[in-house]
Protein backbone atom coordinates (compact mmCIF):
# COMPACT_ATOMS: atom_id res chain seq x y z
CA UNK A 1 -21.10 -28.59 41.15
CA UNK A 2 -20.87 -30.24 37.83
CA UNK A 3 -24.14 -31.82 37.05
CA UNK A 4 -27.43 -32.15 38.59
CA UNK A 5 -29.45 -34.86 37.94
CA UNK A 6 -33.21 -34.23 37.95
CA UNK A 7 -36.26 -36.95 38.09
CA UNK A 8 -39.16 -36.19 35.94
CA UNK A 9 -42.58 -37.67 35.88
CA UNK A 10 -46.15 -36.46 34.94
CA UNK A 11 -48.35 -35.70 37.26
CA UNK A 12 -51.59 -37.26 37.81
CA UNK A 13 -53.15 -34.11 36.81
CA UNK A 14 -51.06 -34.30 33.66
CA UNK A 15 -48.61 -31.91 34.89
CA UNK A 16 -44.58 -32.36 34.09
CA UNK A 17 -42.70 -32.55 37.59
CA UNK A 18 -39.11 -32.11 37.93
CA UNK A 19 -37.17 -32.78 41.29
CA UNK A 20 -33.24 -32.66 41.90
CA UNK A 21 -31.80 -35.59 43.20
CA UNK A 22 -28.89 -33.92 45.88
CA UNK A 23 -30.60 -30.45 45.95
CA UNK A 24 -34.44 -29.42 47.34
CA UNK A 25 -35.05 -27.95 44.14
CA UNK A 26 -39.02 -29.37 42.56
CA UNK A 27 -41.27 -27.69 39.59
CA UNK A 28 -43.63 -28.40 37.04
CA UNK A 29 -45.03 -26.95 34.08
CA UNK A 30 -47.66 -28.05 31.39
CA UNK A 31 -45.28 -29.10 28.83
CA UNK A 32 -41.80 -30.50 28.55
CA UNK A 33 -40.43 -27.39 26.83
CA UNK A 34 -42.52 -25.09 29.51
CA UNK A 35 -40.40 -27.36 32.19
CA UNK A 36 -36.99 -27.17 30.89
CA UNK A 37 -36.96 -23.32 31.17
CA UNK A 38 -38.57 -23.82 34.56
CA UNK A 39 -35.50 -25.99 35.88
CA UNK A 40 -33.39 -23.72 34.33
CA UNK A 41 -34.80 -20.71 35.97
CA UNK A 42 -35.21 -22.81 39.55
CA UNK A 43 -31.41 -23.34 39.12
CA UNK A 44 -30.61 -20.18 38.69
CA UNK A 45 -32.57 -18.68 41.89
CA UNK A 46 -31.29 -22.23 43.82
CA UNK A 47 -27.37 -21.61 43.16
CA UNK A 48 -25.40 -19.00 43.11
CA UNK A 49 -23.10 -18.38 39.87
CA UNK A 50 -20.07 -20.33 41.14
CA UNK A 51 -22.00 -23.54 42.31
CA UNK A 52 -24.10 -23.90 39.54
CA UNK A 53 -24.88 -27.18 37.57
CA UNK A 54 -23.13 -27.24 33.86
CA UNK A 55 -25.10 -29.71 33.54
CA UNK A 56 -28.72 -30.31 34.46
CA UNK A 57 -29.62 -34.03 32.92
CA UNK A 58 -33.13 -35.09 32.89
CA UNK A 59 -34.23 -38.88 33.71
CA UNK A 60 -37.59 -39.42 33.21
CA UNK A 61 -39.91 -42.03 34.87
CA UNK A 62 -42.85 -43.79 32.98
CA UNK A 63 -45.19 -45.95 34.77
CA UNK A 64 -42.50 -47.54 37.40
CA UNK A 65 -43.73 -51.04 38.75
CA UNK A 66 -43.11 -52.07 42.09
CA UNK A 67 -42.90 -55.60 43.46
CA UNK A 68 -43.79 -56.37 47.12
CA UNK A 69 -41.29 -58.86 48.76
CA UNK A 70 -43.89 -61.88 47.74
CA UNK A 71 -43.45 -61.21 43.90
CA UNK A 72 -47.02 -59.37 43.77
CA UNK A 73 -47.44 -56.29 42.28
CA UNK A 74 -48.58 -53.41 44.28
């Protein structure tokens, strides 16, 4: 696997999440720093040394809006 593309968002207890798009891997920490090393070490445990990520990009998500099908937000 060459990259693995993971979703981040803050709790709404203020924690950092972190969840892999095409792998069941999810953690958080308390601050961004605290959560890179924690996807780093959830990759590590998740894949074994020939199927790991090179690359582990981060997309984060800030306070998504979504429309219902009558233009009205939910």
């Amino acid at each position: 696997m060459k990259e693995t593309i993971f979703i981040v968002e803050e709790s709404l207890d203020g924690l950092h999440e972190a969840r892999a798009l095409e792998t069941s891997i999810f953690t958080e920490a308390d601050t961004l720093q605290e959560l890179k090393k924690s996807i780093k070490d959830a990759a590590r445990y998740h894949f074994d040394e020939y199927n790991a990520p090179r690359i582990m990009r981060l997309h984060f998500i800030k306070d998504g809006v979504i429309l219902d099908w009558n233009s009205h937000v939910i």
